[in-house]
PDB file of N, CA and C in Angstrom:
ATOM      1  N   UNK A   1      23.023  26.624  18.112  1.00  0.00           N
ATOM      2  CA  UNK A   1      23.266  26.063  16.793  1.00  0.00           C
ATOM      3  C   UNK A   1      21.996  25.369  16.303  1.00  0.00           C
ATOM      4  N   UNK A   2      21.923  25.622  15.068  1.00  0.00           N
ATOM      5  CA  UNK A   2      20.244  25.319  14.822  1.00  0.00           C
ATOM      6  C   UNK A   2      20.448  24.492  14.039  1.00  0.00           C
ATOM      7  N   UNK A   3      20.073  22.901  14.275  1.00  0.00           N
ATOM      8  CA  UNK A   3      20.054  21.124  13.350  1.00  0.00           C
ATOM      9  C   UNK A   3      19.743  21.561  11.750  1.00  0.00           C
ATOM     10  N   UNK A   4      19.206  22.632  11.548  1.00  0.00           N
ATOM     11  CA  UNK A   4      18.983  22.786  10.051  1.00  0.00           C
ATOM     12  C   UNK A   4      20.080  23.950   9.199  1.00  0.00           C
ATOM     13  N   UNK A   5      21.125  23.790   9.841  1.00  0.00           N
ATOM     14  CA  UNK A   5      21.685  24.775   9.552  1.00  0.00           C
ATOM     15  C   UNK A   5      23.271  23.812   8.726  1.00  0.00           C
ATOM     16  N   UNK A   6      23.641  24.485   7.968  1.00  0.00           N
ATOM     17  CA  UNK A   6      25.012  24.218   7.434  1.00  0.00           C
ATOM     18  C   UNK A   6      25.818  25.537   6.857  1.00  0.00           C
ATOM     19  N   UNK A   7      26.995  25.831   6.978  1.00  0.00           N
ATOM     20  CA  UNK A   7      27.636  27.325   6.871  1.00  0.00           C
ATOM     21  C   UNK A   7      26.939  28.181   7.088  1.00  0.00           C
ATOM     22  N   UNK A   8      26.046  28.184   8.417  1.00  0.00           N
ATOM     23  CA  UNK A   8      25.147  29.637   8.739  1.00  0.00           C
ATOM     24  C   UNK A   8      23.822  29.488   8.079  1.00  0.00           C
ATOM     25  N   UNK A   9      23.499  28.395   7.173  1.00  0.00           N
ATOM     26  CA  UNK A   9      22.591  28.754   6.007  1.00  0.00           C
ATOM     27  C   UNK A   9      21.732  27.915   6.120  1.00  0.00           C
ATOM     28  N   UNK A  10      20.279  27.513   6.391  1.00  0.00           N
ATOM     29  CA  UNK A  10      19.339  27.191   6.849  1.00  0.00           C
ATOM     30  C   UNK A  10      19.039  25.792   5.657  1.00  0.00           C
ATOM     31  N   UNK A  11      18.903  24.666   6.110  1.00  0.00           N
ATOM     32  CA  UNK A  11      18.746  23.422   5.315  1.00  0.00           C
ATOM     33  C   UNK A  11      17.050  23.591   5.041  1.00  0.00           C
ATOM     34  N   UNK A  12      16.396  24.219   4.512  1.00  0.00           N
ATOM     35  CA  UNK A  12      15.139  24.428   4.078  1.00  0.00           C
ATOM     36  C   UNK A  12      14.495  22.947   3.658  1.00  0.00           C
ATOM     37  N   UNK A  13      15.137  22.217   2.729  1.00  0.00           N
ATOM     38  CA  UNK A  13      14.997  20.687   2.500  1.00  0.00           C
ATOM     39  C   UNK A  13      14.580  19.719   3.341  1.00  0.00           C
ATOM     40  N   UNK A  14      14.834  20.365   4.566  1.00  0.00           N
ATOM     41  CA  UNK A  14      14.836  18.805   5.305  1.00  0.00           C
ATOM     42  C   UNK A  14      13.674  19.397   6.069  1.00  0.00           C
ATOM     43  N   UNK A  15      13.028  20.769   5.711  1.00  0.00           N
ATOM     44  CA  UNK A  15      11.906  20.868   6.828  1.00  0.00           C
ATOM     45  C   UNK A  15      10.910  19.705   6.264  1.00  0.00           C
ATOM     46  N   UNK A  16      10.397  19.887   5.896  1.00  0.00           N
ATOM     47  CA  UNK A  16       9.107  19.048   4.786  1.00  0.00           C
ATOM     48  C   UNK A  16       9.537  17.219   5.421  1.00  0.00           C
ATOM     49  N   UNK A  17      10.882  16.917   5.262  1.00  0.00           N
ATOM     50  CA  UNK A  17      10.586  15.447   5.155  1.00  0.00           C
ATOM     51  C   UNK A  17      10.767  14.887   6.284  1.00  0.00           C
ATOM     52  N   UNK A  18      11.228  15.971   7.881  1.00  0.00           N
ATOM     53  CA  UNK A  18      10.862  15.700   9.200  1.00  0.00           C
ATOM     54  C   UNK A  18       9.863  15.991   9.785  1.00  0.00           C
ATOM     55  N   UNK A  19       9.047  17.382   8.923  1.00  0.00           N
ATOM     56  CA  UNK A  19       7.994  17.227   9.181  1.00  0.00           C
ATOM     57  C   UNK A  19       6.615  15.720   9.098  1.00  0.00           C
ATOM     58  N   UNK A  20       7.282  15.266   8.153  1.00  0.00           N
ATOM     59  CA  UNK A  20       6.431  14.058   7.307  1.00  0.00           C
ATOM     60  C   UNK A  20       6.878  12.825   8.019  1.00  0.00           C
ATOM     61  N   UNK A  21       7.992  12.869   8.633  1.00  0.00           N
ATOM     62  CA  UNK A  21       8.565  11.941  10.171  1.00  0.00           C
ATOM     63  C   UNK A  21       7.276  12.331  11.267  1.00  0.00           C
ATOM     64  N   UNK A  22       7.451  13.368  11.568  1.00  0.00           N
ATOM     65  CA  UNK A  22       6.484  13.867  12.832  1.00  0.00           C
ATOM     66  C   UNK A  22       5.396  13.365  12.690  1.00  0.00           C
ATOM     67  N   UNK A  23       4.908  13.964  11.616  1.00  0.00           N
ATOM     68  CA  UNK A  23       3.220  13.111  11.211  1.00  0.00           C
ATOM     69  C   UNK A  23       2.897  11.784  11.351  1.00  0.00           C
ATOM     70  N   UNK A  24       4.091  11.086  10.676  1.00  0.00           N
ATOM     71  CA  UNK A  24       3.836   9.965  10.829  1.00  0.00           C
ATOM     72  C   UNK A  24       3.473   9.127  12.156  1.00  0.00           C
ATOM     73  N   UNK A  25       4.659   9.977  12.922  1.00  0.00           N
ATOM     74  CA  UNK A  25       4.797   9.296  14.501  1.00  0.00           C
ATOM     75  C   UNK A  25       3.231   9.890  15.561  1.00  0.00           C
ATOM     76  N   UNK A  26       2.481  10.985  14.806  1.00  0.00           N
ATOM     77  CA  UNK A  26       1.385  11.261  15.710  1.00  0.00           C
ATOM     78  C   UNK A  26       0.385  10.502  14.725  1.00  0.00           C
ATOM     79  N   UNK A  27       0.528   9.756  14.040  1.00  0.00           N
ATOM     80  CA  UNK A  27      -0.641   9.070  13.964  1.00  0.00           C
ATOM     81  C   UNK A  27      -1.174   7.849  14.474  1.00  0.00           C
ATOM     82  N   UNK A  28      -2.302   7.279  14.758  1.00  0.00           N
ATOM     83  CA  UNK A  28      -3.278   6.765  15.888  1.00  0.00           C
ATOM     84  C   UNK A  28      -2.407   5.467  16.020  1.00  0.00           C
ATOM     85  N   UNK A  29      -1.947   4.551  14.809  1.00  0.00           N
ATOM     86  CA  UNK A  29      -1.345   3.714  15.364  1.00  0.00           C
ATOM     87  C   UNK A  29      -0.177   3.895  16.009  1.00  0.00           C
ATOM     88  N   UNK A  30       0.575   4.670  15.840  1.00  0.00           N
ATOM     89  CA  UNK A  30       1.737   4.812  16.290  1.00  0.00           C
ATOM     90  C   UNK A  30       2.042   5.404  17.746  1.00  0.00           C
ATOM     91  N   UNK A  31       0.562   6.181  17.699  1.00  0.00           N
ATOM     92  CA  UNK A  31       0.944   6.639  19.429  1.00  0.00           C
ATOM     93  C   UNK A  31       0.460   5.241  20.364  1.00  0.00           C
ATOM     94  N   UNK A  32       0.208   4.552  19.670  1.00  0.00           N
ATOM     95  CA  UNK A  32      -0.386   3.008  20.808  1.00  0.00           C
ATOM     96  C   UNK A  32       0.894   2.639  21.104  1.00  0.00           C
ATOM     97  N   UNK A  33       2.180   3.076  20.524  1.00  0.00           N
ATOM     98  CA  UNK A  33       3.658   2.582  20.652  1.00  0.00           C
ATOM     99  C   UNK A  33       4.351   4.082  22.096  1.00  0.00           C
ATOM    100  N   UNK A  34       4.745   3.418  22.825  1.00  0.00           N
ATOM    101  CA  UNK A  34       4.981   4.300  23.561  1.00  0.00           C
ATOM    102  C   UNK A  34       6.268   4.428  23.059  1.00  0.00           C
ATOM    103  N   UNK A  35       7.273   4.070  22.874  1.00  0.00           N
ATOM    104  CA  UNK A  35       8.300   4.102  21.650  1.00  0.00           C
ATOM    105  C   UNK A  35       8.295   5.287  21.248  1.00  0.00           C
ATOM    106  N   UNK A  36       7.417   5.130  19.934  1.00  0.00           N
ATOM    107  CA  UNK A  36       7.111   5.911  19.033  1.00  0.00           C
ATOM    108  C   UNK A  36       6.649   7.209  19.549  1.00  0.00           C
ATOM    109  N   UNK A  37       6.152   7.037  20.613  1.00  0.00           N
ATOM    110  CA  UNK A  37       5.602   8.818  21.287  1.00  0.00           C
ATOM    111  C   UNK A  37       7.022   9.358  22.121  1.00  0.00           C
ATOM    112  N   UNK A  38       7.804   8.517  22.900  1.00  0.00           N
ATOM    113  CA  UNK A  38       8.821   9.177  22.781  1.00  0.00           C
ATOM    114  C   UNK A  38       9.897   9.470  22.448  1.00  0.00           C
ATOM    115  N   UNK A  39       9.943   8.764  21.238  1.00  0.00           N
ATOM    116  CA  UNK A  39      10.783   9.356  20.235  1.00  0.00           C
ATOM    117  C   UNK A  39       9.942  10.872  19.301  1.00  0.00           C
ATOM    118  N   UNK A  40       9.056  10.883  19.364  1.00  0.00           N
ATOM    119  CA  UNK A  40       8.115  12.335  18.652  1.00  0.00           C
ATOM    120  C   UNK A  40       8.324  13.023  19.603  1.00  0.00           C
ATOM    121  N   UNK A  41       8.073  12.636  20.725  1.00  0.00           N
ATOM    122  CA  UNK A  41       8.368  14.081  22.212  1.00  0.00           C
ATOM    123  C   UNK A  41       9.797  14.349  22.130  1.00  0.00           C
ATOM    124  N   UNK A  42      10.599  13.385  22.143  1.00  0.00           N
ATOM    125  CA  UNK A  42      12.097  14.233  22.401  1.00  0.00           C
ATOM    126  C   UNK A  42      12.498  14.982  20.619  1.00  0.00           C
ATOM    127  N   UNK A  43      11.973  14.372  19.586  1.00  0.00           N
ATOM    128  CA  UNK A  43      12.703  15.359  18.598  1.00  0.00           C
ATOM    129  C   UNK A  43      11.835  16.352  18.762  1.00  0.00           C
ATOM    130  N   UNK A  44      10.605  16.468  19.338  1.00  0.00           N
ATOM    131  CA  UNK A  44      10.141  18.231  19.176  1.00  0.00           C
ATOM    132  C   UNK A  44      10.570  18.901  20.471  1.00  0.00           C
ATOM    133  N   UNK A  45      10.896  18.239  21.225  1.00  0.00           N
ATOM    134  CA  UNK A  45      11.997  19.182  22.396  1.00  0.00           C
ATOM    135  C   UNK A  45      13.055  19.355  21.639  1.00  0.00           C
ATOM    136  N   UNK A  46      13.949  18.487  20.829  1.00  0.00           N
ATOM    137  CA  UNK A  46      15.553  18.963  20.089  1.00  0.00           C
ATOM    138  C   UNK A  46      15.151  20.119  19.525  1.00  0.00           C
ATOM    139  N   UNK A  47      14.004  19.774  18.140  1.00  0.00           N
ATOM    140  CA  UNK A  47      14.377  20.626  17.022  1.00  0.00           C
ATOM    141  C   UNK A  47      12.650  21.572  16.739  1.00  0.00           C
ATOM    142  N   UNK A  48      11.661  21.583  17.789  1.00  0.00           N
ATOM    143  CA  UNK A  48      10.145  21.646  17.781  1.00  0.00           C
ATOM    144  C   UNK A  48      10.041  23.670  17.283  1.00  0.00           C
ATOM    145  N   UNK A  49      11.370  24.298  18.190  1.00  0.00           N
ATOM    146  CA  UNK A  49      11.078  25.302  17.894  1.00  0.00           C
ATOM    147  C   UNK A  49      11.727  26.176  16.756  1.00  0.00           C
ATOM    148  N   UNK A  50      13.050  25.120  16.239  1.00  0.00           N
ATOM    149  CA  UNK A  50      13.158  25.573  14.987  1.00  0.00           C
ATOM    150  C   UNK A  50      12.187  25.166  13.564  1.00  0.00           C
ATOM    151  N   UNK A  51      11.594  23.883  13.501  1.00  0.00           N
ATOM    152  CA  UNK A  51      10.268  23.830  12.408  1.00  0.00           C
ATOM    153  C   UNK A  51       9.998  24.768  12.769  1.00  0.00           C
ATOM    154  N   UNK A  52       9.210  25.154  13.614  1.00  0.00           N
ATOM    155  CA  UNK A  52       8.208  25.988  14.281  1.00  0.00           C
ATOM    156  C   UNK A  52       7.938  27.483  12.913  1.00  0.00           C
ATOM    157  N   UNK A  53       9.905  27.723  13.676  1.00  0.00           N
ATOM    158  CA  UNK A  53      10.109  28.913  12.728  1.00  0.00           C
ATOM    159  C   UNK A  53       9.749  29.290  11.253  1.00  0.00           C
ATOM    160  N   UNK A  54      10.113  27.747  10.597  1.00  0.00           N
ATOM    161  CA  UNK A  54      10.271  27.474   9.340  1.00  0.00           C
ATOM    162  C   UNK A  54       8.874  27.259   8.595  1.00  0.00           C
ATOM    163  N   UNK A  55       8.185  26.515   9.412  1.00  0.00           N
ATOM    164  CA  UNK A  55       6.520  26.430   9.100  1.00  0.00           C
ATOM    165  C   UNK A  55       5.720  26.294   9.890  1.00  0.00           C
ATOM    166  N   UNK A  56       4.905  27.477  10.512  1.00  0.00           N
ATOM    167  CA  UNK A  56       3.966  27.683  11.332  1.00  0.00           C
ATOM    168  C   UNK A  56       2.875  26.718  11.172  1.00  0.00           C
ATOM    169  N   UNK A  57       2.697  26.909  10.241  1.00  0.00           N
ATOM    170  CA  UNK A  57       1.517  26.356   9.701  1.00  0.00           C
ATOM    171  C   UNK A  57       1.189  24.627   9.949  1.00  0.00           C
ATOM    172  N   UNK A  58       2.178  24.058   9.375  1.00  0.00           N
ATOM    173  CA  UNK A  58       2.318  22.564   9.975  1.00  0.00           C
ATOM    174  C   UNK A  58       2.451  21.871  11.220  1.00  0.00           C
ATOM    175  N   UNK A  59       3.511  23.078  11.979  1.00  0.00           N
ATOM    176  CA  UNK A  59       3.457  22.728  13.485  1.00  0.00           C
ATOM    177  C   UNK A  59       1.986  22.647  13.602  1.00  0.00           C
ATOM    178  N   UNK A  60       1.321  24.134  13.532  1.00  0.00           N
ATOM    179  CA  UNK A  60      -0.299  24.164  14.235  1.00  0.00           C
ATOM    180  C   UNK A  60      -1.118  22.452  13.480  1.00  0.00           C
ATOM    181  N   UNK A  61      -0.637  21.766  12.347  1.00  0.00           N
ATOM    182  CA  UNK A  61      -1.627  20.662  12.313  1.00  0.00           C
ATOM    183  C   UNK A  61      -1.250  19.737  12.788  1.00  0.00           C
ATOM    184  N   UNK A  62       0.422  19.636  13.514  1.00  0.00           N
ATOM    185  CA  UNK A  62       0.872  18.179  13.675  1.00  0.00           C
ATOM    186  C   UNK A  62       0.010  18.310  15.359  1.00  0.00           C
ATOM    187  N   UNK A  63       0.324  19.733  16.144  1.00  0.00           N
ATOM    188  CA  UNK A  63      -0.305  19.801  17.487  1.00  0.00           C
ATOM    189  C   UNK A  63      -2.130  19.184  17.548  1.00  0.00           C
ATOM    190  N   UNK A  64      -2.599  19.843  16.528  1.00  0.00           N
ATOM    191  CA  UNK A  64      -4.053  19.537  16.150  1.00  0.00           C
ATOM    192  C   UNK A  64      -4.178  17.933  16.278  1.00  0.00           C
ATOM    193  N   UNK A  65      -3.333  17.389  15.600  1.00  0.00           N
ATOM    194  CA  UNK A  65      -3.121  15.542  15.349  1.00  0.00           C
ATOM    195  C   UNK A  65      -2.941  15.125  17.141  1.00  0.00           C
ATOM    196  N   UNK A  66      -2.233  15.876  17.277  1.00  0.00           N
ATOM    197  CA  UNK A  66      -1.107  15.722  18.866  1.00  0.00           C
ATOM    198  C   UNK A  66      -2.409  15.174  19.977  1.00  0.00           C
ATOM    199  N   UNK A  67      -2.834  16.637  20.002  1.00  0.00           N
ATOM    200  CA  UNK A  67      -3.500  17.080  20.755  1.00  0.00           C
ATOM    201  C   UNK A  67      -5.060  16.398  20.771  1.00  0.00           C
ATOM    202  N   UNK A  68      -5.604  15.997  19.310  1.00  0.00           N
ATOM    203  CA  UNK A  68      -6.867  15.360  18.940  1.00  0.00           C
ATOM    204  C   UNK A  68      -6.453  13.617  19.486  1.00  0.00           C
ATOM    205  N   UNK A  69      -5.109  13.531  19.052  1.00  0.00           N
ATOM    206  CA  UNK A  69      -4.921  11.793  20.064  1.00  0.00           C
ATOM    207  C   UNK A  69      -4.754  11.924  21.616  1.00  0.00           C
ATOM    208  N   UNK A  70      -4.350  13.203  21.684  1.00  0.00           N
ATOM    209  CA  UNK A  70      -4.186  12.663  23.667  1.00  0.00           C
ATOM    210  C   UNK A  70      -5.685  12.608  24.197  1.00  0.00           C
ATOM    211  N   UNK A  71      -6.999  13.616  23.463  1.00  0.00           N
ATOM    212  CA  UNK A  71      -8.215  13.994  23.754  1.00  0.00           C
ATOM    213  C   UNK A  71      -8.944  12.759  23.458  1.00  0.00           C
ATOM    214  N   UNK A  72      -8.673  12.362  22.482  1.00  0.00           N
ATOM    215  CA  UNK A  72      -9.847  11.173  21.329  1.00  0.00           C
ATOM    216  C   UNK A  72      -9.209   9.751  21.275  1.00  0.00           C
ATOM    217  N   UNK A  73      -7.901   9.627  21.297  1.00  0.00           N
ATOM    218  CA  UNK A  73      -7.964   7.806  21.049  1.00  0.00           C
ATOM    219  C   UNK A  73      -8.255   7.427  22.107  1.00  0.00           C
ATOM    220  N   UNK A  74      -8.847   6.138  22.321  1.00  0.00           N
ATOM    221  CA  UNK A  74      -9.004   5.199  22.889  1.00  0.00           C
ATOM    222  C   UNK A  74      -8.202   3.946  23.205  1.00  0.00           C
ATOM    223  N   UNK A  75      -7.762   3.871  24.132  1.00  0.00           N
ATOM    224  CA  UNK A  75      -6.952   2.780  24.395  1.00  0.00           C
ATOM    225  C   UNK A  75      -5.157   3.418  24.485  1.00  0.00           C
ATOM    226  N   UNK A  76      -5.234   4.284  24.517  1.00  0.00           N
ATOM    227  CA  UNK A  76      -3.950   5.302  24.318  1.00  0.00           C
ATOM    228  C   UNK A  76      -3.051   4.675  26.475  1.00  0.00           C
ATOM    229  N   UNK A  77      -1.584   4.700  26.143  1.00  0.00           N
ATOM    230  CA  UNK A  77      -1.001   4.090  27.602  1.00  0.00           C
ATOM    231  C   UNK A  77      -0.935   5.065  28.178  1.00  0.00           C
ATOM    232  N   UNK A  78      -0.625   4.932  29.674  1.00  0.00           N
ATOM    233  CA  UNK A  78      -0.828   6.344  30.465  1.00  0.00           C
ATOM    234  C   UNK A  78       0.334   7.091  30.114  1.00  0.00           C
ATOM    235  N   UNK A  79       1.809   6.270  29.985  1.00  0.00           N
ATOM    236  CA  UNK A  79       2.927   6.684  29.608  1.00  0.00           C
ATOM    237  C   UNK A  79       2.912   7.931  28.176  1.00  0.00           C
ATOM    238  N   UNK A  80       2.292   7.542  27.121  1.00  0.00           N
ATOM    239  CA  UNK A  80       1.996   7.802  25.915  1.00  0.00           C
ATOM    240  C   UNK A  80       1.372   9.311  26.480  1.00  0.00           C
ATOM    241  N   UNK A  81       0.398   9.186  27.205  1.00  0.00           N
ATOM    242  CA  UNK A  81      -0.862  10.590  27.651  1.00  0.00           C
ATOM    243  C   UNK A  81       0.268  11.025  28.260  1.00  0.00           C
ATOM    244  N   UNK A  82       0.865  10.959  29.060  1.00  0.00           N
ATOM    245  CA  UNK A  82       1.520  12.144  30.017  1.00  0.00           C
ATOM    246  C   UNK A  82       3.033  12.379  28.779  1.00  0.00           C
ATOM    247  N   UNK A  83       3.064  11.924  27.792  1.00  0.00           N
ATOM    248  CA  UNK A  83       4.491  12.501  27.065  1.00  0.00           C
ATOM    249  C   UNK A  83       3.822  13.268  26.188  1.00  0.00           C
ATOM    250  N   UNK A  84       2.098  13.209  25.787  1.00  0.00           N
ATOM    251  CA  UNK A  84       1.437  14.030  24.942  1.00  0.00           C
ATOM    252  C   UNK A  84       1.139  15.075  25.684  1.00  0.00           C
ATOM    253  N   UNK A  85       0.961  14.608  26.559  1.00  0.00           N
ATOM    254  CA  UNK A  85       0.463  16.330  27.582  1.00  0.00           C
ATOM    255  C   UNK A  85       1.537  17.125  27.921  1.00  0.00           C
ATOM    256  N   UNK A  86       2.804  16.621  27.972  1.00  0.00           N
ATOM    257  CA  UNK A  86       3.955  17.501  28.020  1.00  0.00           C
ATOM    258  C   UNK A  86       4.413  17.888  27.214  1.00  0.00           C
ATOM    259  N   UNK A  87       4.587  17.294  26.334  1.00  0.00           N
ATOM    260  CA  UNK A  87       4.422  17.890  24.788  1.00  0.00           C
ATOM    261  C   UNK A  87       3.843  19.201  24.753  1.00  0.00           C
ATOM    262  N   UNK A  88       2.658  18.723  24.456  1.00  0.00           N
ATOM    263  CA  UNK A  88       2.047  20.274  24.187  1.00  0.00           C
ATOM    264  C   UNK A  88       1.901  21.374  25.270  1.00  0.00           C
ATOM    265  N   UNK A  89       2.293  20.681  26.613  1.00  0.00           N
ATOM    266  CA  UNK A  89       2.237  22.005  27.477  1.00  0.00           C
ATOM    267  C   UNK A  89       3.953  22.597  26.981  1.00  0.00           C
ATOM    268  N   UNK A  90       4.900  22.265  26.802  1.00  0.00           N
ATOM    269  CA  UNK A  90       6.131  22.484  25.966  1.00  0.00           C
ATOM    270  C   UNK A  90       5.560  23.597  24.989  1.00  0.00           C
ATOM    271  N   UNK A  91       4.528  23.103  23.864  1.00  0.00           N
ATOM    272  CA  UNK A  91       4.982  23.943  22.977  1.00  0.00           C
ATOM    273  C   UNK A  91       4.618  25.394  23.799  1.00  0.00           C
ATOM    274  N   UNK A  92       3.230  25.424  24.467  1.00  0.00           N
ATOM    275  CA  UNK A  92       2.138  26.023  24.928  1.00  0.00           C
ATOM    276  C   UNK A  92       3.051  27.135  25.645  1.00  0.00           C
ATOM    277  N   UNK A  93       3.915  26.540  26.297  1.00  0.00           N
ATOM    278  CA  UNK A  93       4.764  27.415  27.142  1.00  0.00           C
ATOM    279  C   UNK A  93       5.888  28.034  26.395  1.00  0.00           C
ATOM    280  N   UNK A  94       6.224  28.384  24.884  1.00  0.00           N
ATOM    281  CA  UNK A  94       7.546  28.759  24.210  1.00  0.00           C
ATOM    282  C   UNK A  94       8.154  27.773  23.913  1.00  0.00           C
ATOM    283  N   UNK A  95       8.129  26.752  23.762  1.00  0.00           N
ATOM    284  CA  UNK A  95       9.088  25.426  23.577  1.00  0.00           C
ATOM    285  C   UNK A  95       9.786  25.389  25.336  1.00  0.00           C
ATOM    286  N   UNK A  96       9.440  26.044  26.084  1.00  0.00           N
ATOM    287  CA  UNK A  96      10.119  25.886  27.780  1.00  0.00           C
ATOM    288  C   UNK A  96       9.063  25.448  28.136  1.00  0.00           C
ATOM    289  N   UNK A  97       9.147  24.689  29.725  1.00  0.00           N
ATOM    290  CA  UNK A  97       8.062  24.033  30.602  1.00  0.00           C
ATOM    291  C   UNK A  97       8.761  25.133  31.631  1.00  0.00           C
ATOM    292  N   UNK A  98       7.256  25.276  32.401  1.00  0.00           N
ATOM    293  CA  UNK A  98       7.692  26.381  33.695  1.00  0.00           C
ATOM    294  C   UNK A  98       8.276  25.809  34.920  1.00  0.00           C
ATOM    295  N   UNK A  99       8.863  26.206  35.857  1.00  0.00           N
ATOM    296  CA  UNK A  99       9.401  25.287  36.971  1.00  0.00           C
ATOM    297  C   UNK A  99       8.155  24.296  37.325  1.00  0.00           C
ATOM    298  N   UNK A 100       7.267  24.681  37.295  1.00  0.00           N
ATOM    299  CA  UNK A 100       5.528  23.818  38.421  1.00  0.00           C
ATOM    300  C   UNK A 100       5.944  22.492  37.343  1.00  0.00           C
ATOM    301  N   UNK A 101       5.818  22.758  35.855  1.00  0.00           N
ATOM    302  CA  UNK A 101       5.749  21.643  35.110  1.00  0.00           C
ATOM    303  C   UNK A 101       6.925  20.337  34.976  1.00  0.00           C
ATOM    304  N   UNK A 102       8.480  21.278  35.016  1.00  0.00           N
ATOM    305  CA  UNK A 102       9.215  20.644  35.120  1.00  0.00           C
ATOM    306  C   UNK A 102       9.161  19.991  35.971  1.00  0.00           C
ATOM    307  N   UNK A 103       8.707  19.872  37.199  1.00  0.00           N
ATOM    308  CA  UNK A 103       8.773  19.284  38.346  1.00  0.00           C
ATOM    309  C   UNK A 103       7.746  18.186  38.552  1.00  0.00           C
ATOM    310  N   UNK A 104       6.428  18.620  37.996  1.00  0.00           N
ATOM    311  CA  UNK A 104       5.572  17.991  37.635  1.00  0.00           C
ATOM    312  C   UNK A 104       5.704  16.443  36.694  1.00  0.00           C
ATOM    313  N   UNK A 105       6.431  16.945  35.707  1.00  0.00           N
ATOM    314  CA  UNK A 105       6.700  15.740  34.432  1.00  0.00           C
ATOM    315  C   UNK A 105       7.877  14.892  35.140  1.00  0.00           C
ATOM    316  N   UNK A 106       8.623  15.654  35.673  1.00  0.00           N
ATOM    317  CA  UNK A 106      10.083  14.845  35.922  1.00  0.00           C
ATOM    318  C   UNK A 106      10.665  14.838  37.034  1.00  0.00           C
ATOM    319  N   UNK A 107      10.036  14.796  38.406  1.00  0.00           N
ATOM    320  CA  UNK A 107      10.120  14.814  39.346  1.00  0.00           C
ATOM    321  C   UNK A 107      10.200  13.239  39.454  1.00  0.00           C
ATOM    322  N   UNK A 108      10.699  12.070  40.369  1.00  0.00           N
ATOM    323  CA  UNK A 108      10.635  11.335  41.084  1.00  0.00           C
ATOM    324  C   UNK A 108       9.583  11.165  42.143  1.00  0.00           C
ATOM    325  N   UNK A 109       8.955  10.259  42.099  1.00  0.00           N
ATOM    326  CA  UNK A 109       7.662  10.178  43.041  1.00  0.00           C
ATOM    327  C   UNK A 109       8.618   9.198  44.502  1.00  0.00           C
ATOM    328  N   UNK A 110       8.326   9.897  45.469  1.00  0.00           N
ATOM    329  CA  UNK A 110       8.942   9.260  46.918  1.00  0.00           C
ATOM    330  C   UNK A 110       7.716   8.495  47.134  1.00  0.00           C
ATOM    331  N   UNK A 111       8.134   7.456  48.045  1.00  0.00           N
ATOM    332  CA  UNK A 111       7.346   6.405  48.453  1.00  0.00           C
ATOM    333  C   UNK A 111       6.709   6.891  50.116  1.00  0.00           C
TER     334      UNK A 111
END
């Protein structure tokens, strides 16, 4: 069932102004909020590969934003870097993480 959908029929409206959510949340101040980064990581796991569908084009600049803060800010938390790096290994992989990754991101560390 696809979040943009109502009687079968694709909510076109609401791409644009979650997209303009997303943006907001990858920008520099906001990824200093670890909060704020994972709340942007889990709605593009919910709904990352239906935008996707809807506008190619924007996904590729919000990743560009994504991807230019996990590389370039400064002062960024480690928490924040490893929900950006899964992130985009997410999209990288189909919107799926491969078993190595799943295990990787969300594994439990034994003592």
């Amino acid at each position: 069932m696809l979040l943009f959908q109502v009687n079968n029929m694709p909510m076109m409206a609401l791409v644009h102004p979650v997209y303009d959510c997303l943006f907001r949340l990858g920008q520099p101040d906001s990824l200093q909020n670890e909060e704020e980064v994972d709340c942007l990581v889990l709605q593009l796991h919910r709904i990352g590969d239906q935008l996707e569908k809807m506008n190619v084009q924007r996904m590729d600049e919000l990743f560009f934003l994504l991807r230019d803060g996990f590389l370039l800010q400064e002062g960024l938390g480690s928490l924040a870097r490893l929900l950006l790096l899964e992130v985009l290994e997410f999209r990288a992989g189909g919107w799926r993480l491969s078993d190595t990754a799943q295990k990787y991101y969300y594994s439990e560390v034994s003592d």
